[in-house]
Protein backbone atom coordinates (compact mmCIF):
# COMPACT_ATOMS: atom_id res chain seq x y z
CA UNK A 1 113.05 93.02 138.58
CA UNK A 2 111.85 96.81 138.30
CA UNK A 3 108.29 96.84 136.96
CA UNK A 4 107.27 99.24 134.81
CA UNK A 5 104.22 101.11 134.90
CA UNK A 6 102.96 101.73 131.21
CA UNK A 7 101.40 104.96 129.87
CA UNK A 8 97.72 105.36 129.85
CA UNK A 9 95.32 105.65 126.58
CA UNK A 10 95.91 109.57 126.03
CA UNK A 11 99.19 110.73 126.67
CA UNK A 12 99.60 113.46 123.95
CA UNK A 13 102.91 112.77 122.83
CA UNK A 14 103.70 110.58 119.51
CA UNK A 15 102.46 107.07 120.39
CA UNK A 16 105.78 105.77 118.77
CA UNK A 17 107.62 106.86 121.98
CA UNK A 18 104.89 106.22 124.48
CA UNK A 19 105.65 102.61 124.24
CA UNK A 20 106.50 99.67 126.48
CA UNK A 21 109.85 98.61 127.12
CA UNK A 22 110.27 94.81 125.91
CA UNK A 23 113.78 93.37 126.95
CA UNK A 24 114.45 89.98 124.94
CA UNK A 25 113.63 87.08 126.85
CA UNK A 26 111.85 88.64 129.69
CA UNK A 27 107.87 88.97 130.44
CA UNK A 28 106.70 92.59 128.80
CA UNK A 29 107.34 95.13 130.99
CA UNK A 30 110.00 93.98 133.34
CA UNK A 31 113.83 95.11 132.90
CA UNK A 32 116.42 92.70 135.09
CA UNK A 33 118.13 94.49 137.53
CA UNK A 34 122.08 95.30 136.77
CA UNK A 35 125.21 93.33 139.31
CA UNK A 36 127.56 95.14 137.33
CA UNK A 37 128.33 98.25 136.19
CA UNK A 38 126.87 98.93 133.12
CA UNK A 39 127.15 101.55 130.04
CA UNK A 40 124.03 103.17 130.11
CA UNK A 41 123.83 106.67 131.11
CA UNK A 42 121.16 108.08 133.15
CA UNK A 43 120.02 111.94 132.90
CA UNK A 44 118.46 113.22 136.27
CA UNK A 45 116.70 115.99 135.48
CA UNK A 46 115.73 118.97 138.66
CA UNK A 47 114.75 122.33 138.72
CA UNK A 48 117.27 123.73 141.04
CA UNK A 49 120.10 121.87 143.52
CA UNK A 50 119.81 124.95 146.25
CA UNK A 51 120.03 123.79 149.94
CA UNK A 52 117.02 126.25 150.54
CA UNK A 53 114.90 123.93 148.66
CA UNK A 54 114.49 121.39 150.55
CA UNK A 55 114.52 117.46 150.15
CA UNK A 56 114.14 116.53 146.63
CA UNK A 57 116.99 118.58 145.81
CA UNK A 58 119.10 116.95 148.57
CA UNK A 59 117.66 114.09 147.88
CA UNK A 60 118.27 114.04 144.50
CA UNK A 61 122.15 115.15 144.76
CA UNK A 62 122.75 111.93 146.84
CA UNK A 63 121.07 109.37 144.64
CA UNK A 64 123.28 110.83 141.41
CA UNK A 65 126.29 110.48 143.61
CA UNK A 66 125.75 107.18 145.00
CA UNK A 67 125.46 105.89 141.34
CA UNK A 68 128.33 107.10 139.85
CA UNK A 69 129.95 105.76 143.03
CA UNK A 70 129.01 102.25 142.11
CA UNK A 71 129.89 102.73 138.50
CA UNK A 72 126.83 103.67 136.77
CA UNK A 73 127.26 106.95 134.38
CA UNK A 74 124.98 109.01 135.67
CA UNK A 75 124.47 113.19 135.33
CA UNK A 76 122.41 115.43 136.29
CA UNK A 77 120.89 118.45 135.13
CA UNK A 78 120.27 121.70 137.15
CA UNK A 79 119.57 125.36 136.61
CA UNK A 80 122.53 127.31 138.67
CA UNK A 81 121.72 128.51 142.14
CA UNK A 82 121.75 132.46 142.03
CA UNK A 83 123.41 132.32 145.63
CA UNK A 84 126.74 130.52 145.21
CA UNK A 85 126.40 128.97 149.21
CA UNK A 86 122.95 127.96 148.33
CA UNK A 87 124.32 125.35 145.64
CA UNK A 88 124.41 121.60 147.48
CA UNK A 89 127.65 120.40 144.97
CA UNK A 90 129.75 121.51 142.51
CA UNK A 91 130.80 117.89 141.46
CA UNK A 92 132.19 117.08 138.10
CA UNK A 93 128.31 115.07 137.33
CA UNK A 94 126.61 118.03 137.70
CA UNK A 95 125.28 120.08 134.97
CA UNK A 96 124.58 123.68 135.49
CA UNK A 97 122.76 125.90 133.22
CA UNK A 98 122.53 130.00 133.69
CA UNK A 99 119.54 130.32 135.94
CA UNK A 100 117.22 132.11 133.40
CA UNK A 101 113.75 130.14 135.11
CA UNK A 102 111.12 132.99 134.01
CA UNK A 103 107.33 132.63 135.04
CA UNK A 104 105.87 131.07 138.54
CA UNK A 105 106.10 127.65 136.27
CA UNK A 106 109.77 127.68 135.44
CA UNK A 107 110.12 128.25 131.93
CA UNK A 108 113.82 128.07 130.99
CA UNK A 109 115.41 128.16 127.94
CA UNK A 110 118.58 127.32 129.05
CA UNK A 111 117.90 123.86 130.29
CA UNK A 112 115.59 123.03 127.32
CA UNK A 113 118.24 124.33 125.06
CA UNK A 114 120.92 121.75 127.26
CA UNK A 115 118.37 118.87 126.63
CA UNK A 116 117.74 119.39 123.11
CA UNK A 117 121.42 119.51 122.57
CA UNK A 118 122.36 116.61 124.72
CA UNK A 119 119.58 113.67 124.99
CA UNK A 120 121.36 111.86 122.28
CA UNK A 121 124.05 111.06 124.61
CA UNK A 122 121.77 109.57 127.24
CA UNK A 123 119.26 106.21 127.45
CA UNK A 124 117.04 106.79 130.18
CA UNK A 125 116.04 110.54 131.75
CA UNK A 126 114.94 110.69 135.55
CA UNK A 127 112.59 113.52 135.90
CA UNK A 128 112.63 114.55 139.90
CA UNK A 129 109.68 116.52 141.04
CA UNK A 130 106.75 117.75 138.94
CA UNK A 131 104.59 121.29 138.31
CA UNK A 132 107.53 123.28 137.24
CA UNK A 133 108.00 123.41 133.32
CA UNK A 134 111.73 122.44 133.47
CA UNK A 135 110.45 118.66 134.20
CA UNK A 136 107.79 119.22 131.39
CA UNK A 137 110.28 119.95 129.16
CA UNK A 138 112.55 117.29 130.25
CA UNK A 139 109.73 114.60 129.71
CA UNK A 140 109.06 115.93 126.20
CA UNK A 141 112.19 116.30 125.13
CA UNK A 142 113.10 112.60 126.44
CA UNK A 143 109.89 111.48 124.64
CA UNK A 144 110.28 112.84 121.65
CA UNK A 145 113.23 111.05 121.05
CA UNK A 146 111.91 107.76 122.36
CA UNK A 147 113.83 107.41 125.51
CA UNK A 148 111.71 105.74 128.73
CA UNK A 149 111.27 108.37 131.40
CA UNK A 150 111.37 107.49 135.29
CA UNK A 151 109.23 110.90 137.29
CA UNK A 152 109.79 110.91 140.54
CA UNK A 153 107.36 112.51 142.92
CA UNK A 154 108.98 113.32 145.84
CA UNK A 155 106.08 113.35 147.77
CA UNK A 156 104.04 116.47 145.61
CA UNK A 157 101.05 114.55 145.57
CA UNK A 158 100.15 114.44 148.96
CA UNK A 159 96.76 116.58 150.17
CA UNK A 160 98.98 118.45 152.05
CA UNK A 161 101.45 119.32 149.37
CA UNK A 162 98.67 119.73 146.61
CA UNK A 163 97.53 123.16 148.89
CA UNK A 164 101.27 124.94 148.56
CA UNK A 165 100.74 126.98 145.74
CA UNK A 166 97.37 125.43 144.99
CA UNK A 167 96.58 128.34 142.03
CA UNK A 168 99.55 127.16 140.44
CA UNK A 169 99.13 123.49 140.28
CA UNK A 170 95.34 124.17 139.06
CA UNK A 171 96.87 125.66 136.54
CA UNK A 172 99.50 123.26 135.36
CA UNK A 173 97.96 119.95 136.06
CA UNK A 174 95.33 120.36 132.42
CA UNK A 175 98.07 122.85 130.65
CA UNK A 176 100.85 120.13 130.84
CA UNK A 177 101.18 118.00 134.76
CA UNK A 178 98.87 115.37 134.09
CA UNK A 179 100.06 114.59 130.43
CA UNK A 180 103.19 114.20 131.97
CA UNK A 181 102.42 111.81 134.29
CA UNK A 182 100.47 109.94 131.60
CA UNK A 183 103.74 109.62 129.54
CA UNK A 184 106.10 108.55 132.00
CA UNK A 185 107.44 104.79 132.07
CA UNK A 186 107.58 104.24 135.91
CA UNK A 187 106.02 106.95 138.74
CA UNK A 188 108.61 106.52 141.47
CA UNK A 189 106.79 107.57 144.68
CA UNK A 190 107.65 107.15 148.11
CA UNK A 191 104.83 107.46 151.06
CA UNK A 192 104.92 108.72 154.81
C-alpha cells in the first residue's frame, strides 16, 4: 500500500480538489498497489530534460521509461533543451514544448498552455522538483481539475541545497513553493 500524505489546513486552492483519496473498501488514505498493467495515465511534469542539469532530470527520464516498460501509460512533460546534444531522449513519451521559460522562476507559457490543453487526458500528475513556476503551474493546473498530485523533491530541501540560489527560493517559497507543497497528495522524498 502507498500512503498518502493529505494536504494541510490552508492550501489556497479550491478545497473541492484538495481532498483525500478514498478507494472503496480500503482504510482512507491508502491506494493498493497495481500487479498488472493498468489504464491510468500518469503526467510527469519537469522543467527541462538537459543532461547539464543534473539528476532529477536523469532521474526523472528513467523512472517514465521504466513505466511504460512495464505497461503503465505514462508521459512526460518537458520544455525543449535549446542545445539539441543537451536533450537526455527524444522518445515517443516525451513531450516537448518550445523553450520559452522567461524570468529566474521559469514562467512558461508554453507548458501551461500544454497542461491546460491536455490534463483531461491524464489521472494523476507527478510534479518532479520544486521553486521553478513550471511545477507551480503544473500543481495548479492538476488541482484545479481535481486530479491528486505526487511532488517529488529530489533532494531541494536539504540545508545544503536551500543556499543555491537562496534569493530565489526566499522569494518563491511565500509567493507560491510552500502552497504547493501544502496541496500535494504525497511528498516523495528521498534522503542521503
Amino acid at each position: 500500500y502507498i500512503i498518502l500524505r493529505l494536504p494541510q489546513k490552508g492550501c489556497l486552492h479550491s478545497s473541492a480538489v484538495c481532498k483525500k483519496v478514498l478507494t472503496p473498501g480500503l482504510p482512507t488514505g491508502l491506494v493498493p498497489k497495481l500487479n498488472t498493467p493498468s489504464i491510468m495515465k500518469i503526467l510527469h511534469t519537469i522543467h527541462c530534460l538537459n543532461k547539464s542539469w543534473g539528476g532529477p532530470s536523469v532521474c526523472t527520464y528513467q523512472l517514465v521509461k521504466a513505466l511504460n516498460q512495464t505497461g503503465t501509460g505514462t508521459d512526460l512533460l518537458s520544455l525543449s533543451s535549446n542545445a539539441e546534444d543537451d536533450c537526455i531522449g527524444t522518445d515517443p513519451f516525451i513531450k516537448y514544448v518550445e523553450y520559452d521559460a522567461r524570468t529566474p522562476l521559469g514562467v512558461s507559457r508554453n507548458f501551461k498552455q500544454f497542461l491546460v490543453e491536455n490534463i483531461s487526458r491524464y489521472d494523476i500528475v507527478h510534479v518532479n522538483t520544486i521553486w521553478l513556476w513550471t511545477t507551480h503551474d503544473a500543481v495548479r493546473v492538476a488541482k484545479k481539475h481535481g486530479m491528486p498530485v505526487v511532488l517529488s523533491l529530489h533532494g531541494m530541501l536539504y540545508p545544503q541545497a536551500l543556499q543555491v540560489s537562496r534569493w530565489k527560493k526566499q522569494l518563491a517559497l511565500p509567493i507560491f513553493q510552500r502552497n504547493d507543497l501544502r496541496c500535494a497528495d504525497v511528498l516523495h522524498a528521498t534522503s542521503m
